[in-house]
C-alpha atoms as a PDB file:
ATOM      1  CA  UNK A   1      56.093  11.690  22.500  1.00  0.00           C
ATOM      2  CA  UNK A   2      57.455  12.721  26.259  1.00  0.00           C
ATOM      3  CA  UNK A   3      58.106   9.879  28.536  1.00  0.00           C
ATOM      4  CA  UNK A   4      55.700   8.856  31.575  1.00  0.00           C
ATOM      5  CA  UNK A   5      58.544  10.141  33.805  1.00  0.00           C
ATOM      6  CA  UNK A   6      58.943  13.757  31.798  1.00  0.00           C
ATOM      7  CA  UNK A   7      55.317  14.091  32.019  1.00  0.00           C
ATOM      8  CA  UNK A   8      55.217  13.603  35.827  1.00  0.00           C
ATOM      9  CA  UNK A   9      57.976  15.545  36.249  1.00  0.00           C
ATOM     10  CA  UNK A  10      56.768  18.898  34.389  1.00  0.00           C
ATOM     11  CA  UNK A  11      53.154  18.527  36.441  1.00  0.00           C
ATOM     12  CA  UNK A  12      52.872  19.200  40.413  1.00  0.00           C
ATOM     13  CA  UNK A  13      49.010  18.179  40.248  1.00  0.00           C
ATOM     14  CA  UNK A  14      47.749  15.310  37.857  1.00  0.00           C
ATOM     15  CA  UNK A  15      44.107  16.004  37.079  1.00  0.00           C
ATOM     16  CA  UNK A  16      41.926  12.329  37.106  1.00  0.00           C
ATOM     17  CA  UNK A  17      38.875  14.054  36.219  1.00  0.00           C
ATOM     18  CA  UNK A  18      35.390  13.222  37.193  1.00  0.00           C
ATOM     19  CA  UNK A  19      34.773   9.538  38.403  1.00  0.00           C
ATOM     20  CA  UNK A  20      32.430   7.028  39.810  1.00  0.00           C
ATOM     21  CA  UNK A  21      33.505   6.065  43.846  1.00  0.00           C
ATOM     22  CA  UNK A  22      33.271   1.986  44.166  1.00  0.00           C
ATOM     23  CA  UNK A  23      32.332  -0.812  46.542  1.00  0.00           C
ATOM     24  CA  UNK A  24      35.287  -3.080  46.880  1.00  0.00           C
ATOM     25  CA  UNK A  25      34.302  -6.152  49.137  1.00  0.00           C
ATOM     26  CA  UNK A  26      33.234  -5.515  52.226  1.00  0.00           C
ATOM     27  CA  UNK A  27      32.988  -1.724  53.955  1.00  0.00           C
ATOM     28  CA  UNK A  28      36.033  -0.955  51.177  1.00  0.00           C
ATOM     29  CA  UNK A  29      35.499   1.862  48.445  1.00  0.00           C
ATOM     30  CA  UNK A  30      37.901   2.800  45.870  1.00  0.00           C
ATOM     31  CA  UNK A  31      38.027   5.183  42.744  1.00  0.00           C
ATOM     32  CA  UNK A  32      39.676   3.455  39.739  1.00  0.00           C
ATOM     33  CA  UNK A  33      41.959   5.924  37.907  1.00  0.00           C
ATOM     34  CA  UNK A  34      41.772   6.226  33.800  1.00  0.00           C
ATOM     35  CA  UNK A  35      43.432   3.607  32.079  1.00  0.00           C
ATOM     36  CA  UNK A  36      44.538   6.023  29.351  1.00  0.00           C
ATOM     37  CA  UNK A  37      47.332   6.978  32.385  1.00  0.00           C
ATOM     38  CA  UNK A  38      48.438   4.097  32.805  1.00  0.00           C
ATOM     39  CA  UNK A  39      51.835   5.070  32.117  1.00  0.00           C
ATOM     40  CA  UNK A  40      51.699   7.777  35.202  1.00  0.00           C
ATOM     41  CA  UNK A  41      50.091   5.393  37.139  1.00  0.00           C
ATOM     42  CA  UNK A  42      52.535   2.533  36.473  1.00  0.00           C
ATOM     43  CA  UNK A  43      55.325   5.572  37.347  1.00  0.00           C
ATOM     44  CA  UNK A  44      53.789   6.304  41.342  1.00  0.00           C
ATOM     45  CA  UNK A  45      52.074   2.514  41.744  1.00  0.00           C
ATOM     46  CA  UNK A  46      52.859   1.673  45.207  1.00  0.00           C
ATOM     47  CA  UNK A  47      53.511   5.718  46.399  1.00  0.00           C
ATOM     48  CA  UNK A  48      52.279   7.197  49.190  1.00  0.00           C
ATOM     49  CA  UNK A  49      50.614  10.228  47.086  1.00  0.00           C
ATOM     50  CA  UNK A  50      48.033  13.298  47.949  1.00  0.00           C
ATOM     51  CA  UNK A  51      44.967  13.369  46.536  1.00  0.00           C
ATOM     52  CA  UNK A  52      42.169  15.552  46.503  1.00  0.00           C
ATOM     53  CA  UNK A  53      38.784  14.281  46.004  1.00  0.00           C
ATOM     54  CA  UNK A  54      36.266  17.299  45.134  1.00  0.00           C
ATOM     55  CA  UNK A  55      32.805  16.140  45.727  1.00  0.00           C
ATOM     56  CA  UNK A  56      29.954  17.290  43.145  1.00  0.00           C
ATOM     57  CA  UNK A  57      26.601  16.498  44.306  1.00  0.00           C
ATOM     58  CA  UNK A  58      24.495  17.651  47.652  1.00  0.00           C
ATOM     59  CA  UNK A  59      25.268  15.578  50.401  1.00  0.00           C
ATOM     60  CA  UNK A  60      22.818  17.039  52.708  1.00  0.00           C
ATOM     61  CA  UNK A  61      25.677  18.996  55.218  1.00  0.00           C
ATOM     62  CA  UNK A  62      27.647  15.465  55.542  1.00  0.00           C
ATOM     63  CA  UNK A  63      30.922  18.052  55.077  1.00  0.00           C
ATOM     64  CA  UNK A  64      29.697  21.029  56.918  1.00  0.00           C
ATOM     65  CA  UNK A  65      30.684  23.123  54.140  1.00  0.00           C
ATOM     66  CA  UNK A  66      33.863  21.735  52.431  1.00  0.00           C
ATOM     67  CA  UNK A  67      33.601  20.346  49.189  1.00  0.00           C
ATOM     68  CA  UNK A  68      36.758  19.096  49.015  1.00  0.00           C
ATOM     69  CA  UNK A  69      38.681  15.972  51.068  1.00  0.00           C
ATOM     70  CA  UNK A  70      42.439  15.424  51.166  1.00  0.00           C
ATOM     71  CA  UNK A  71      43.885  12.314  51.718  1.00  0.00           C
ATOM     72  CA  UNK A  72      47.085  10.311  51.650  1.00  0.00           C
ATOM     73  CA  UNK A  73      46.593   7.203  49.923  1.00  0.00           C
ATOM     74  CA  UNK A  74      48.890   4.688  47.856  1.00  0.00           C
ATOM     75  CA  UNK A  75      48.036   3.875  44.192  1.00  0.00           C
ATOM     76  CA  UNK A  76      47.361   0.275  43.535  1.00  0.00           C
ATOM     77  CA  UNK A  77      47.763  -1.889  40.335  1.00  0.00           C
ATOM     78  CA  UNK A  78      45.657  -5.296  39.282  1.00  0.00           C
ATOM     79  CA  UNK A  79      46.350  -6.223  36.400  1.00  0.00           C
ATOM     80  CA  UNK A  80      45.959  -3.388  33.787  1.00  0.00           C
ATOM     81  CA  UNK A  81      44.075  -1.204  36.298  1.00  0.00           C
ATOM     82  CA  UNK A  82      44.991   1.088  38.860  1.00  0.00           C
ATOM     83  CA  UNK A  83      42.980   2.408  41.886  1.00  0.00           C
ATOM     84  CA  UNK A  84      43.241   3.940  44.929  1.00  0.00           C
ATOM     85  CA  UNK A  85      41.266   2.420  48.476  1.00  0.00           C
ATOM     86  CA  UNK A  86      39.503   5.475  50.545  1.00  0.00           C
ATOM     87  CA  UNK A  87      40.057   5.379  54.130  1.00  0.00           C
ATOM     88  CA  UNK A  88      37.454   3.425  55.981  1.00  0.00           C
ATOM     89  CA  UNK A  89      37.109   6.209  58.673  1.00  0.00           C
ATOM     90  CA  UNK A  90      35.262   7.893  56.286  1.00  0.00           C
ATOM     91  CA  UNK A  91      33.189   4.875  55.488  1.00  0.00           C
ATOM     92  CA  UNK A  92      29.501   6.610  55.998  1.00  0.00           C
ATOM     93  CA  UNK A  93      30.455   9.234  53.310  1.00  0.00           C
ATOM     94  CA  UNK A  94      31.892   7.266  50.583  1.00  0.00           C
ATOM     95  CA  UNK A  95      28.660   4.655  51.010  1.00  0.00           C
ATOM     96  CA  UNK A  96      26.532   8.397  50.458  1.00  0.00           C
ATOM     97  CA  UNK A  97      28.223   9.396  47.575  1.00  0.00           C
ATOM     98  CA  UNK A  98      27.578   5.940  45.863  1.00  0.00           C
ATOM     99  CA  UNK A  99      24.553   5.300  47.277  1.00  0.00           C
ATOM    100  CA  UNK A 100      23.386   8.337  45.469  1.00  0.00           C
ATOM    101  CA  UNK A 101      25.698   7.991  42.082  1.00  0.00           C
ATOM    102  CA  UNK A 102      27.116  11.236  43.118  1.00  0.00           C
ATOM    103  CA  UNK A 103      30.238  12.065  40.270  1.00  0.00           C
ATOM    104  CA  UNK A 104      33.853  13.448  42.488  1.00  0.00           C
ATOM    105  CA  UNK A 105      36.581  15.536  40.498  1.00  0.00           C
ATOM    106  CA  UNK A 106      40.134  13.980  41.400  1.00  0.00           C
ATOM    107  CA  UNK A 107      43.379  15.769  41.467  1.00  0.00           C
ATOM    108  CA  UNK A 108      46.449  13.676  42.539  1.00  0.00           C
ATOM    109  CA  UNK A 109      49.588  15.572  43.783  1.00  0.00           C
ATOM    110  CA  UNK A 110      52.481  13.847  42.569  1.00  0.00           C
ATOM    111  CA  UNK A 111      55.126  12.882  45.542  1.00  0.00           C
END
């Protein structure tokens, strides 16, 4: 079996897959990444990495067209899970997406 760090290193993008955007307190969202990556995540916990969050559902021309938002964000651990927080900026369309359960495809660009 390869090493967290030999698997990072032979991957540019690391696919999350399809999740579930949260409500974290007060006007904070996150999306908690798979716990069977832990090892990757434990690898870029506290980077500054890019990530791509694809949305899949109709939001009604919130995006004018794009279906895709980039972001720089830094991967948090608690405990045995690991998360990123979305910008609150862009507060009106993460509280859309989970208002109406709407699944996003994440892709996380290693740094």
């Amino acid at each position: 079996m390869q090493s967290p760090i030999s698997v990072l290193n032979s991957l540019s993008v690391v696919p999350v897959g399809e999740r579930s955007i949260s409500i974290s307190g007060k006007d904070r969202y996150r999306i908690y990444l798979p716990m069977s990556l832990n090892s990757i995540w434990s690898v870029l916990h506290g980077s500054k990495v890019e990530v791509f969050i694809y949305i899949k559902g109709e939001l009604g021309g919130m995006l004018e067209g794009a279906r895709a938002v980039p972001l720089k964000v830094r991967i948090i651990g608690a405990g045995e899970r690991y998360f990123i927080h979305l910008p609150t900026p862009l507060n009106m369309l993460w509280d859309e997406v989970n208002r109406r359960k709407i699944k996003v495809e994440v892709l996380i660009r290693r740094p």
